[in-house]
N, C-alpha and C. Protein backbone atom coordinates (compact mmCIF):
# COMPACT_ATOMS: atom_id res chain seq x y z
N UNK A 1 28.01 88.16 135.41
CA UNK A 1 27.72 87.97 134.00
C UNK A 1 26.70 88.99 133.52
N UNK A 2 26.56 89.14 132.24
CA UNK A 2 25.69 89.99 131.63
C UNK A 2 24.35 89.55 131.04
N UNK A 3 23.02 90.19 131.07
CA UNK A 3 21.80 90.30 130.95
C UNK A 3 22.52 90.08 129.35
N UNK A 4 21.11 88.79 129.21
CA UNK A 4 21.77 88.28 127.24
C UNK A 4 20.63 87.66 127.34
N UNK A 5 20.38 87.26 125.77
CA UNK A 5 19.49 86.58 125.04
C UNK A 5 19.98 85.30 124.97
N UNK A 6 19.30 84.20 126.12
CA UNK A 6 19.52 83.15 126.29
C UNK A 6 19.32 82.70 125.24
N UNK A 7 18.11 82.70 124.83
CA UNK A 7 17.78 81.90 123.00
C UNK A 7 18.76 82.19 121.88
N UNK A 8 19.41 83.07 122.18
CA UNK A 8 20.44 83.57 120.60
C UNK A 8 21.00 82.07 119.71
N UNK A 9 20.77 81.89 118.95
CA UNK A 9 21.97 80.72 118.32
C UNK A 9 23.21 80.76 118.44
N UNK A 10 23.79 79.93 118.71
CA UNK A 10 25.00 79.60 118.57
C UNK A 10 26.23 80.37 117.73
N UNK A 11 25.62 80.56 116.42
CA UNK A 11 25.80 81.00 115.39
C UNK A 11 26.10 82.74 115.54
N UNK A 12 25.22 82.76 116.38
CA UNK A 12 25.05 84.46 116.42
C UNK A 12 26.42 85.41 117.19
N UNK A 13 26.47 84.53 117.93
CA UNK A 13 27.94 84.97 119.02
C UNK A 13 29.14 84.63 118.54
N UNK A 14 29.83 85.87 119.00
CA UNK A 14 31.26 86.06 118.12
C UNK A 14 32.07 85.38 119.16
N UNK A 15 33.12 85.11 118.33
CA UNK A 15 33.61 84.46 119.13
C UNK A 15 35.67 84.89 119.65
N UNK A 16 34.85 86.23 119.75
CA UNK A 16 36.18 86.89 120.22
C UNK A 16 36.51 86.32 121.49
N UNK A 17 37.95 86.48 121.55
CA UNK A 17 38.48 86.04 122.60
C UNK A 17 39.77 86.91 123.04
N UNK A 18 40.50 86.58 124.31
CA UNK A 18 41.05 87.24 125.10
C UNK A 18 42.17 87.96 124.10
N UNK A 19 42.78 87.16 123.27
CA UNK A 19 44.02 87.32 122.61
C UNK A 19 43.80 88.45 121.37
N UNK A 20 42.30 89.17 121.56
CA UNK A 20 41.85 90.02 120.33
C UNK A 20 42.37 91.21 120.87
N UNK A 21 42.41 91.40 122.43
CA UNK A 21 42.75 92.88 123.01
C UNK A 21 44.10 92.59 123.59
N UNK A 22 44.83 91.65 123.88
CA UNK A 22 46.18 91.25 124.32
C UNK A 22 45.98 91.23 125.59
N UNK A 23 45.30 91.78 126.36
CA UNK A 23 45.43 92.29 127.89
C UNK A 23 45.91 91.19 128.79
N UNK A 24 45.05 90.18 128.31
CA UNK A 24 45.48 88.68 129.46
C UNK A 24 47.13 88.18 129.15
N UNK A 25 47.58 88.76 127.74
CA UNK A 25 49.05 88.31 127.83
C UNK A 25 49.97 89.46 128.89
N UNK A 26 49.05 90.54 128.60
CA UNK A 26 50.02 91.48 129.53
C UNK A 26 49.74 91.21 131.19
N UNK A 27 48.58 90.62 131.59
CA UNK A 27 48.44 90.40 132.82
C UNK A 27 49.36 88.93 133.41
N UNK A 28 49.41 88.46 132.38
CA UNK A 28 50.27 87.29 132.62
C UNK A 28 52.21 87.45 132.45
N UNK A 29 51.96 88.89 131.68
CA UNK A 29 53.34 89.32 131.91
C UNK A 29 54.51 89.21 132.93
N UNK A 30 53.84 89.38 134.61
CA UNK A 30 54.60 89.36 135.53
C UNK A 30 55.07 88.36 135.65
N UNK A 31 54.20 87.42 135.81
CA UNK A 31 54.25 86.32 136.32
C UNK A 31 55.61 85.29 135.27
N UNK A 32 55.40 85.82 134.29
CA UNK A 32 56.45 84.88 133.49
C UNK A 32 58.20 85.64 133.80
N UNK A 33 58.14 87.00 133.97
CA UNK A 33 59.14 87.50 134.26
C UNK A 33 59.82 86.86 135.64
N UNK A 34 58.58 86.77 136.53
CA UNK A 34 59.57 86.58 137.92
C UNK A 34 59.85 84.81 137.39
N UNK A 35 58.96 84.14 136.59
CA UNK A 35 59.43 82.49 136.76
C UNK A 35 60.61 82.38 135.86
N UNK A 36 60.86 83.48 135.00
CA UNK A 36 62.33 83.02 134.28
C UNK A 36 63.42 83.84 134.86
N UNK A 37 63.22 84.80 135.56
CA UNK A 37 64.36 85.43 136.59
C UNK A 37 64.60 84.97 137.72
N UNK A 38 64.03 84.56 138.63
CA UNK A 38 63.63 83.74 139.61
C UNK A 38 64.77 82.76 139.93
N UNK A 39 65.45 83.04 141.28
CA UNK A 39 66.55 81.44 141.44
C UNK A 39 67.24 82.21 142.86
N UNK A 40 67.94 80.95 143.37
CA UNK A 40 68.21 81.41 144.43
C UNK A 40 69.25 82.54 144.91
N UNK A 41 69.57 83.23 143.94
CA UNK A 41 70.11 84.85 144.26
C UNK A 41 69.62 86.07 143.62
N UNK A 42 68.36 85.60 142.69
CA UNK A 42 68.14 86.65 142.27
C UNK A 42 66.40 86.74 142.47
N UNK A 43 65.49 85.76 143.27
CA UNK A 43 64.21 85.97 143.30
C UNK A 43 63.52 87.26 144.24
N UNK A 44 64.56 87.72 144.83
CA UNK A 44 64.25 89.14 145.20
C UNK A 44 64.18 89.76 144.64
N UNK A 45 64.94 90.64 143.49
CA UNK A 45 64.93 91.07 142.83
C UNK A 45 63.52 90.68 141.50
N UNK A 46 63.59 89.85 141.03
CA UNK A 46 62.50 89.17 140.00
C UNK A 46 61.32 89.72 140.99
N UNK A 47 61.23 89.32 142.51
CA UNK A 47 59.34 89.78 143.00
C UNK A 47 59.09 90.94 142.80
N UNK A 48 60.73 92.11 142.88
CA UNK A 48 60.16 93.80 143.17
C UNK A 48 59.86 93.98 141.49
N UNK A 49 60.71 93.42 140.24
CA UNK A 49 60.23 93.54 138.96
C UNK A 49 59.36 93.10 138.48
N UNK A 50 58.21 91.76 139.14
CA UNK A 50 57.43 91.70 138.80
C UNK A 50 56.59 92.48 139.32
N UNK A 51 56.36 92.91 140.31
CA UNK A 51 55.28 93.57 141.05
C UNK A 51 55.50 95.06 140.65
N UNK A 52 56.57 95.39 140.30
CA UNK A 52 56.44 96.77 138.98
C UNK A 52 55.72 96.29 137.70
N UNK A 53 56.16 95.43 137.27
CA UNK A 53 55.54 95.19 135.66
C UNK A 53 53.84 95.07 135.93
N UNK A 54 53.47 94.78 137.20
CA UNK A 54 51.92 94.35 137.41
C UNK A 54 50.84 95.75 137.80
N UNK A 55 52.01 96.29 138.65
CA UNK A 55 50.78 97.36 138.80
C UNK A 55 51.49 98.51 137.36
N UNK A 56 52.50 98.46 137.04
CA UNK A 56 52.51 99.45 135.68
C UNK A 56 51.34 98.40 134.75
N UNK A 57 51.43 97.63 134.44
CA UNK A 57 50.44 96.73 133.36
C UNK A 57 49.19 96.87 133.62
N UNK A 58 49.11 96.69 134.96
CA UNK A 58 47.56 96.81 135.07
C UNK A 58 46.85 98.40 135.50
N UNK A 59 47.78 99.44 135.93
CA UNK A 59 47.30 100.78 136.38
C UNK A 59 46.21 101.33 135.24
N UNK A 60 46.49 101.20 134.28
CA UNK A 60 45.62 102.08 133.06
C UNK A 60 44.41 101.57 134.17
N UNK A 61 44.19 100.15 133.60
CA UNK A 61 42.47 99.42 133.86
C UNK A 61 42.38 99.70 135.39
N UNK A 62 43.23 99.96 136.63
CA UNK A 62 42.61 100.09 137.65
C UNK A 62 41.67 101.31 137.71
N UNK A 63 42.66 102.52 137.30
CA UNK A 63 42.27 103.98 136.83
C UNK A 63 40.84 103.81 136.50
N UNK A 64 40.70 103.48 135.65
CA UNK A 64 39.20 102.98 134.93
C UNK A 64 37.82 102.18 135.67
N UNK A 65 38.57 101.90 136.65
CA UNK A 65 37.90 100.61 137.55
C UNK A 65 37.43 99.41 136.84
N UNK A 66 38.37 99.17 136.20
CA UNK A 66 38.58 97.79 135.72
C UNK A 66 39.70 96.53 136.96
N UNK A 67 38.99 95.45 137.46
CA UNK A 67 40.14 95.31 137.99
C UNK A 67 40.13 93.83 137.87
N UNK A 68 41.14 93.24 137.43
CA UNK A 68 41.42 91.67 136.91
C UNK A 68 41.78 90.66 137.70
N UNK A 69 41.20 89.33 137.97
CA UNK A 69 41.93 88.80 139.02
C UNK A 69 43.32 88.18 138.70
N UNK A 70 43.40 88.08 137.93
CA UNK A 70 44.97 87.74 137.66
C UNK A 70 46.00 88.63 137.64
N UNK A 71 45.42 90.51 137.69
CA UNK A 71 46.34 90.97 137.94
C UNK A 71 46.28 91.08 139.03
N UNK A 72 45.03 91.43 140.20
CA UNK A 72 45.32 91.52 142.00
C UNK A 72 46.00 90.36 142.16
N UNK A 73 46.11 89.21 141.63
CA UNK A 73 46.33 87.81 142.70
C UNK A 73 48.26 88.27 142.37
N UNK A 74 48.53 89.09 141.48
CA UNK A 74 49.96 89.35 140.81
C UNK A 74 50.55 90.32 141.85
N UNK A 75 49.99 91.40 142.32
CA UNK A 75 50.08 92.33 142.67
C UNK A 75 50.39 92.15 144.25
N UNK A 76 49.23 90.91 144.81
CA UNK A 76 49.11 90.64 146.06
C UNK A 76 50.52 89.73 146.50
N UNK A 77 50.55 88.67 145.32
CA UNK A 77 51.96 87.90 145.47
C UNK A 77 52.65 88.52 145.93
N UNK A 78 53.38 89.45 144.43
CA UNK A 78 54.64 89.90 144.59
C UNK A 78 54.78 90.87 145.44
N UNK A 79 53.71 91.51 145.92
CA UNK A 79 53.72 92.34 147.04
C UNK A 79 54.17 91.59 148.54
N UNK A 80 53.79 90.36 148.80
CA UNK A 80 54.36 90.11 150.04
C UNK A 80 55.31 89.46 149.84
N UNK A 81 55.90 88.64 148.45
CA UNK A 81 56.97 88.17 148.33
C UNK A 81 58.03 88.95 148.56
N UNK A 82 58.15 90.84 148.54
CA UNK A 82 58.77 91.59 148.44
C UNK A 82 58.93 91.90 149.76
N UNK A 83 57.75 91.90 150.61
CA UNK A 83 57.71 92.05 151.68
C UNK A 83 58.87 90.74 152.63
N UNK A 84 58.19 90.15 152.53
CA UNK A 84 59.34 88.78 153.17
C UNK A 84 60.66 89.09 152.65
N UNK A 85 60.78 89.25 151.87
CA UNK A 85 62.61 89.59 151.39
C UNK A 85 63.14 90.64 152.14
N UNK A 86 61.96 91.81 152.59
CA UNK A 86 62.74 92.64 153.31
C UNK A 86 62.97 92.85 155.20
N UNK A 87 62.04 91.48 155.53
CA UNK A 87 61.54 91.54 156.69
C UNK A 87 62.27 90.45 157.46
N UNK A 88 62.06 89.14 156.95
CA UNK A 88 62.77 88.20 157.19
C UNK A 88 64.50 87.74 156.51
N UNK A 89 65.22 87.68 157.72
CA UNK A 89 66.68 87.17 157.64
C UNK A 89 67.09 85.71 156.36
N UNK A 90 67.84 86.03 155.56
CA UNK A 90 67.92 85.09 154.61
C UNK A 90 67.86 83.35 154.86
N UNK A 91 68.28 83.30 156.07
CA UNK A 91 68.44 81.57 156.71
C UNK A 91 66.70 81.13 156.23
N UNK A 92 65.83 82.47 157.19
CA UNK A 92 64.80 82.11 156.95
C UNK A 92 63.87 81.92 155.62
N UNK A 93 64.62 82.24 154.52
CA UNK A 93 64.11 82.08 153.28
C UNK A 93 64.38 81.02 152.18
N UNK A 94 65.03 80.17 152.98
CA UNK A 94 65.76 79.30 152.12
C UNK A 94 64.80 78.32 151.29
N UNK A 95 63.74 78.17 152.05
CA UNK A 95 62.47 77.61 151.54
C UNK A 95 62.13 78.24 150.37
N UNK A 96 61.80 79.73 150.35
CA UNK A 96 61.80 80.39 149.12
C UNK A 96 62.21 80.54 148.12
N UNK A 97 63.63 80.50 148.68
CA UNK A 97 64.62 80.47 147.45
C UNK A 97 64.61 79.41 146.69
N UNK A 98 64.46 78.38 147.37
CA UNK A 98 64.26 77.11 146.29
C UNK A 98 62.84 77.12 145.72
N UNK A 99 61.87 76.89 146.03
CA UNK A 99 60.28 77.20 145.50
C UNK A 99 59.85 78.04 145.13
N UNK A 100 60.62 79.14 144.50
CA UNK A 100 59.75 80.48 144.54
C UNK A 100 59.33 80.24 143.19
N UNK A 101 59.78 79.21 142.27
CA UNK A 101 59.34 79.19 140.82
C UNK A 101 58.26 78.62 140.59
N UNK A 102 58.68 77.12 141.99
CA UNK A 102 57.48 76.75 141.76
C UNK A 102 56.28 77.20 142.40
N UNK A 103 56.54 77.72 143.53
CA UNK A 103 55.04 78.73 143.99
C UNK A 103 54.12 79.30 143.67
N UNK A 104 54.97 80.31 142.64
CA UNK A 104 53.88 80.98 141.75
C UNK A 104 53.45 80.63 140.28
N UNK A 105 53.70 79.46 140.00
CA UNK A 105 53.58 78.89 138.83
C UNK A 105 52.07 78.15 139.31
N UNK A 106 51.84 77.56 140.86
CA UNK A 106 51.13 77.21 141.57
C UNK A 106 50.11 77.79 141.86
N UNK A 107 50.59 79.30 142.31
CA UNK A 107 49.33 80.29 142.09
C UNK A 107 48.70 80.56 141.06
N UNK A 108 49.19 80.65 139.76
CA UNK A 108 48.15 81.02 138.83
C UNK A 108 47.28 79.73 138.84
N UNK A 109 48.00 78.72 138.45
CA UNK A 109 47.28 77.36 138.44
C UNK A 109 45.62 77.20 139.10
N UNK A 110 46.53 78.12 140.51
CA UNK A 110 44.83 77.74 141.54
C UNK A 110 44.14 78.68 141.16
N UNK A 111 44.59 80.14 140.70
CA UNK A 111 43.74 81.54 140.56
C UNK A 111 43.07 80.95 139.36
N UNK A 112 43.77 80.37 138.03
CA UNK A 112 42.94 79.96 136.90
C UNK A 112 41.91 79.43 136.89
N UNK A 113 42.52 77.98 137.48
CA UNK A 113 41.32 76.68 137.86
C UNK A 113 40.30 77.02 138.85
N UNK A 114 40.45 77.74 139.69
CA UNK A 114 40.26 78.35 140.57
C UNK A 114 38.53 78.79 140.54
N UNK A 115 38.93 80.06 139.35
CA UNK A 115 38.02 80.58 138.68
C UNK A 115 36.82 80.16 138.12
N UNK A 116 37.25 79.45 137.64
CA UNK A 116 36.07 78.07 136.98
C UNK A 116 35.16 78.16 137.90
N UNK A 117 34.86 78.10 139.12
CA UNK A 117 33.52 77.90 139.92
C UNK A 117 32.94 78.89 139.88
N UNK A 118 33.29 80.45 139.69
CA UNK A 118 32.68 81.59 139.30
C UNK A 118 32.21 82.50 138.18
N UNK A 119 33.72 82.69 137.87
CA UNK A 119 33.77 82.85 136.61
C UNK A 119 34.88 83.36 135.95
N UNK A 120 34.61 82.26 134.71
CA UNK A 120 36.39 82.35 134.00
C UNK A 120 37.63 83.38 134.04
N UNK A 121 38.60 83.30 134.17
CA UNK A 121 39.32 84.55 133.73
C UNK A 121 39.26 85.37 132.54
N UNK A 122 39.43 84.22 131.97
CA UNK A 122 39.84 84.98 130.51
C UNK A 122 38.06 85.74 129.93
N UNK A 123 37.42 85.42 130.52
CA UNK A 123 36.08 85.80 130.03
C UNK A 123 36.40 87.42 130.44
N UNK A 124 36.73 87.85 132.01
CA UNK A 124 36.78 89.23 131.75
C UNK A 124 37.53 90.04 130.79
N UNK A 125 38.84 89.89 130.34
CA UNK A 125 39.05 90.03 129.06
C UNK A 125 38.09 90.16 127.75
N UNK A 126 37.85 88.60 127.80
CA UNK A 126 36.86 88.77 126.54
C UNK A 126 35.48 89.85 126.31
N UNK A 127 35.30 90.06 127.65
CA UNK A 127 34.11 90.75 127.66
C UNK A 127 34.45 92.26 126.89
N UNK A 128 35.42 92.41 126.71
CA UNK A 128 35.74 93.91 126.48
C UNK A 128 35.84 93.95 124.73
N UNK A 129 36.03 93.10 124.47
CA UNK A 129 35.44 92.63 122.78
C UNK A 129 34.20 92.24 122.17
N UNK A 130 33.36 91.83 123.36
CA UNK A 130 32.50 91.20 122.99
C UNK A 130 31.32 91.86 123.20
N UNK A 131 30.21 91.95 122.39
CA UNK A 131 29.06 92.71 122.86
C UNK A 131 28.21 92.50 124.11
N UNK A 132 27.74 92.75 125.22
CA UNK A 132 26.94 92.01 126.52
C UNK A 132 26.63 91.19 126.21
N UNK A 133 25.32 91.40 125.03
CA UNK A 133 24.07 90.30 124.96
C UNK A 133 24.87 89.19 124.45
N UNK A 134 26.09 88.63 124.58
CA UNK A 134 26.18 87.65 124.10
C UNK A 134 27.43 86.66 125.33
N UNK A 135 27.05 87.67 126.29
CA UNK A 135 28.35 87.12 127.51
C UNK A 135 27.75 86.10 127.80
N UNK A 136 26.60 85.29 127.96
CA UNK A 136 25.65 84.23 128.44
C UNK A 136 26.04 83.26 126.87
N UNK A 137 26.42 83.91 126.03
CA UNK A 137 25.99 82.73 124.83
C UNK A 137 26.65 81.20 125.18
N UNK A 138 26.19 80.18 124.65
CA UNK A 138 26.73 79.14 124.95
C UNK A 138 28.54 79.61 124.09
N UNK A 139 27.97 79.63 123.10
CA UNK A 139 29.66 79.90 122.50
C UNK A 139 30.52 80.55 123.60
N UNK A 140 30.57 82.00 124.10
CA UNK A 140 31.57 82.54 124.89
C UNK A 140 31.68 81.89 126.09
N UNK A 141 30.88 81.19 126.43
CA UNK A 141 30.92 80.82 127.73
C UNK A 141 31.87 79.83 127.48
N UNK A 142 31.47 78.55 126.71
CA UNK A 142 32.53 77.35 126.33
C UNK A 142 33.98 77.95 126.20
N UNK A 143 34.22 78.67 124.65
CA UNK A 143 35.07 79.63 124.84
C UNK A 143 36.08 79.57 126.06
N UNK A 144 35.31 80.59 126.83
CA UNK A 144 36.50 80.98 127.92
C UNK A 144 36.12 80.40 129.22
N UNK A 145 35.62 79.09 129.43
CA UNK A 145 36.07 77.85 129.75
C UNK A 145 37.18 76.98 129.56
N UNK A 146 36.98 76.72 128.53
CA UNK A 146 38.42 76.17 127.61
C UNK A 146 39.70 76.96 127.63
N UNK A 147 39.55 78.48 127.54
CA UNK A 147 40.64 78.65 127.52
C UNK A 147 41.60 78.69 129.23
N UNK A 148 40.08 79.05 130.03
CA UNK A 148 41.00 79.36 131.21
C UNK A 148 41.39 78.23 131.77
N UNK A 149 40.45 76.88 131.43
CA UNK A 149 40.98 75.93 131.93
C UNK A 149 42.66 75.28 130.96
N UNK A 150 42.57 75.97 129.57
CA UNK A 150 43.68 75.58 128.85
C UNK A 150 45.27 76.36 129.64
N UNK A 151 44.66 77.59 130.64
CA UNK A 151 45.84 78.30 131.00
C UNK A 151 46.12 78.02 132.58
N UNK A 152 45.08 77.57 132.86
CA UNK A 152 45.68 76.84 134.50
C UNK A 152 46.23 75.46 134.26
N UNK A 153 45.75 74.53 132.80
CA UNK A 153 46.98 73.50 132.85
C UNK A 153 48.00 73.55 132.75
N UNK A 154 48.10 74.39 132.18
CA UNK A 154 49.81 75.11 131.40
C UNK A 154 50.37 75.12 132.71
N UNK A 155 50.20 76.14 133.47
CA UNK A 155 50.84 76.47 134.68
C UNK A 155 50.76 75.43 135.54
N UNK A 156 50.00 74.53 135.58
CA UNK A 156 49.77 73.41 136.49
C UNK A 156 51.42 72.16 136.20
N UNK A 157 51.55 72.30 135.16
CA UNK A 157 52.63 71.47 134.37
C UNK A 157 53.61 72.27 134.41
N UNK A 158 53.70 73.41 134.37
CA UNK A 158 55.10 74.57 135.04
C UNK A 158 55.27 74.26 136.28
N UNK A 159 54.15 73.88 137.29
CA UNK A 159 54.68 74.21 138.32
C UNK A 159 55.47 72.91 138.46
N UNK A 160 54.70 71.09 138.14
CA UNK A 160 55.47 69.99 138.12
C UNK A 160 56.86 69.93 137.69
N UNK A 161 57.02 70.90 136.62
CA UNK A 161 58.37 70.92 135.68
C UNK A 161 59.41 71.32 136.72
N UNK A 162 58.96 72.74 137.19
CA UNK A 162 59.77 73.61 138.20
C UNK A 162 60.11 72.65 139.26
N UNK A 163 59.50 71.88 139.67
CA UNK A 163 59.58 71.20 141.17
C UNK A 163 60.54 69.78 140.33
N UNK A 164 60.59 69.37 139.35
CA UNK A 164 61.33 68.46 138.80
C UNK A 164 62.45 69.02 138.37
N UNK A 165 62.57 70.12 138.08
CA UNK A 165 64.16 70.43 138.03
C UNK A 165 65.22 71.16 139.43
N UNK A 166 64.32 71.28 140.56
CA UNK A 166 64.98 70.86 141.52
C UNK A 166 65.35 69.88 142.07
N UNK A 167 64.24 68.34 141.85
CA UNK A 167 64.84 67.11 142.28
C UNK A 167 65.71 66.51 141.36
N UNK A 168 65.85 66.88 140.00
CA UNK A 168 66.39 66.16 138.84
C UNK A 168 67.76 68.00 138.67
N UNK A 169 68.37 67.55 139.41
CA UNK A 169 69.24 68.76 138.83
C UNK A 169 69.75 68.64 137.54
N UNK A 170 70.26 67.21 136.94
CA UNK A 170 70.63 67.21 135.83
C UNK A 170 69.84 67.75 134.53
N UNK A 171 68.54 67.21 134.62
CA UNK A 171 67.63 67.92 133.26
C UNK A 171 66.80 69.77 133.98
N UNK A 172 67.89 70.24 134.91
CA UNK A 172 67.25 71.72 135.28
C UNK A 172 66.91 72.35 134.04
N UNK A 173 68.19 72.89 132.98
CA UNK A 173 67.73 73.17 131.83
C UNK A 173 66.52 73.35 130.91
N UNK A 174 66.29 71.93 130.98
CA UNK A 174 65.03 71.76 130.52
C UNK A 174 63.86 71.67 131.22
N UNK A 175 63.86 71.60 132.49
CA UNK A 175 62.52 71.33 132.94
C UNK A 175 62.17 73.03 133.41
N UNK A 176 63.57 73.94 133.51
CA UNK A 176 63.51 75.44 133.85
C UNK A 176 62.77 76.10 132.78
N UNK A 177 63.81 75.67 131.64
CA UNK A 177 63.31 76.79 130.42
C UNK A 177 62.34 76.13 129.33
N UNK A 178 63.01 75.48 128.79
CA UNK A 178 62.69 74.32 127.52
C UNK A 178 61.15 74.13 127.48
N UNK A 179 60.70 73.06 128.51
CA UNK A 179 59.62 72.98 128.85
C UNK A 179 58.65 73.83 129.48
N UNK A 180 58.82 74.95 130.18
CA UNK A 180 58.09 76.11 130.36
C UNK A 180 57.29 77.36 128.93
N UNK A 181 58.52 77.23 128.28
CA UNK A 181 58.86 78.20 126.97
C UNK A 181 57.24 77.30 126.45
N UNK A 182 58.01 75.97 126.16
CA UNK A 182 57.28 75.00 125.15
C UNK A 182 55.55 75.35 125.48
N UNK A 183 55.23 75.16 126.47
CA UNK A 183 53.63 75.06 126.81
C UNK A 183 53.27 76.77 126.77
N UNK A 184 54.33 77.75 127.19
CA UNK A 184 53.74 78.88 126.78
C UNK A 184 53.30 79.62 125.28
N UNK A 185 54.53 78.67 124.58
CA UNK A 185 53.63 78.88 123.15
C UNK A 185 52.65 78.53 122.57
N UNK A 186 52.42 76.96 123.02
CA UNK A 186 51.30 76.48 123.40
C UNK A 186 50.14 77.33 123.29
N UNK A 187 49.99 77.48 124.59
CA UNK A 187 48.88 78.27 124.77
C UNK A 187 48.36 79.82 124.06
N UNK A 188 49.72 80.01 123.98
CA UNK A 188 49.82 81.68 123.38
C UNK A 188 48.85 81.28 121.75
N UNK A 189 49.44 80.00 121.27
CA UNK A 189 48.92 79.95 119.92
C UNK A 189 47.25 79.59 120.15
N UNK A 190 46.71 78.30 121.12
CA UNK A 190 45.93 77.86 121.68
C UNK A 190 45.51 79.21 121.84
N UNK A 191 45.31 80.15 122.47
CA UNK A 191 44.32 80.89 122.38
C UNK A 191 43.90 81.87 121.75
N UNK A 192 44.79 82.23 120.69
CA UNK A 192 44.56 83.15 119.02
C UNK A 192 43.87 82.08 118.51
N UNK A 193 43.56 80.63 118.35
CA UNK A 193 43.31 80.20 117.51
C UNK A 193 41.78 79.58 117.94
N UNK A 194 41.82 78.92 118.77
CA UNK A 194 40.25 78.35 119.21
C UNK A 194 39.77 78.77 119.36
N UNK A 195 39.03 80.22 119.74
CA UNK A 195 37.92 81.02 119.78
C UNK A 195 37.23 80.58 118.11
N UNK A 196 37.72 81.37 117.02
CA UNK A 196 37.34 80.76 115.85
C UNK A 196 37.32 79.56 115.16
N UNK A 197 38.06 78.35 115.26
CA UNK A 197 37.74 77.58 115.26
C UNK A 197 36.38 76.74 115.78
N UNK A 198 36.10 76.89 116.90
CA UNK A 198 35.27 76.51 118.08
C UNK A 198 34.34 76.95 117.24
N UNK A 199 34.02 78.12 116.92
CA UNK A 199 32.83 78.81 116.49
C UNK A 199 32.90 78.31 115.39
N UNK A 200 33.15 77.76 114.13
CA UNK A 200 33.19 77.47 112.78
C UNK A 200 32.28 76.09 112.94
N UNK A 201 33.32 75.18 114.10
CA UNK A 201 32.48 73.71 114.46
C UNK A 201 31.00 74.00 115.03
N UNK A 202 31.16 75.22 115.59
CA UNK A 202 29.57 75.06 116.43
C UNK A 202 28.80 75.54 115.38
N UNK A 203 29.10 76.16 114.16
CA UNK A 203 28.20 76.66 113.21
C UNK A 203 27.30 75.62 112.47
């Protein structure tokens, strides 16, 4: 975290958030690609395209030495998911093939929630909008609390959905797409919108 003016008011801190620079939607890019391509003949394919979309998405900021945990934890996935596809005999993947949606719907979940004991995701994002002295403010901090904990539930409920439309084959449909789609707009809106809000109430 950043050297800040613990005393600042409330008032004083902006209350930009992740969705001002887009970056966290693009880091979350992969991950939605391989969970809607993803199935049992094509999740090979979906790990090597996500793990292109992750290090093309994230190369600018590595360059820079910027480096995100949601894009390494992306990078690291689909990197050995790619790996196992090419190493191990298909019998042996059958496990995969059925879970692979819900796996990594699982991983962000834990990388999100995860985070929380250190420090937020979405805060590194935010930080790149936001002036230092105000990375400590109570506002940003709540902020991107809320949101990261708003984006590991999401995925936490993707991953239940995913694992329910393998035992419920009949509602796959919906528990594949429908309900995945649904909470990603969710959130997508959820986090353009509560940064300012939040800050209006704390004013």
């Amino acid at each position: 975290m950043g050297h800040t003016q613990q005393g600042a008011p409330v008032t004083n801190a902006p209350a930009s958030g992740p969705a001002r620079t887009g970056s966290v939607f693009f880091s979350f890019a992969p991950w939605i690609i391989f969970g809607f391509v993803a199935g049992p003949s094509t999740w090979e394919y979906a790990a090597l395209a996500a793990l292109a979309a992750a290090v093309v998405l994230s190369g600018r900021d590595m360059l820079q030495g910027r480096f995100y945990l949601l894009d390494m934890a992306g990078i690291v996935f689909f990197a050995v998911l790619s790996v196992l596809a090419l190493a191990l005999d298909r019998h042996e993947l059958i496990w995969l093939e059925t879970y692979a949606q819900v796996l990594s719907s699982a991983v962000v979940a834990v990388v999100a929630l995860g985070s929380l004991a250190v420090d937020p995701f979405t805060a590194q994002y935010a930080r790149r909008s936001v002036p230092r002295e105000h990375w400590d403010s109570p506002v940003f901090v709540h902020v991107n609390r809320v949101l990261t904990t708003a984006w590991g539930a999401v995925f936490l409920l993707m991953t239940l959905s995913t694992w329910l439309a393998i035992r419920i084959p009949a509602g796959s449909d919906w528990f594949n797409w429908v309900v995945p789609v649904v909470l990603l707009v969710w959130a997508v809106k959820f986090t353009e919108r509560f940064p300012e809000r939040y800050k209006r109430r704390a004013a």
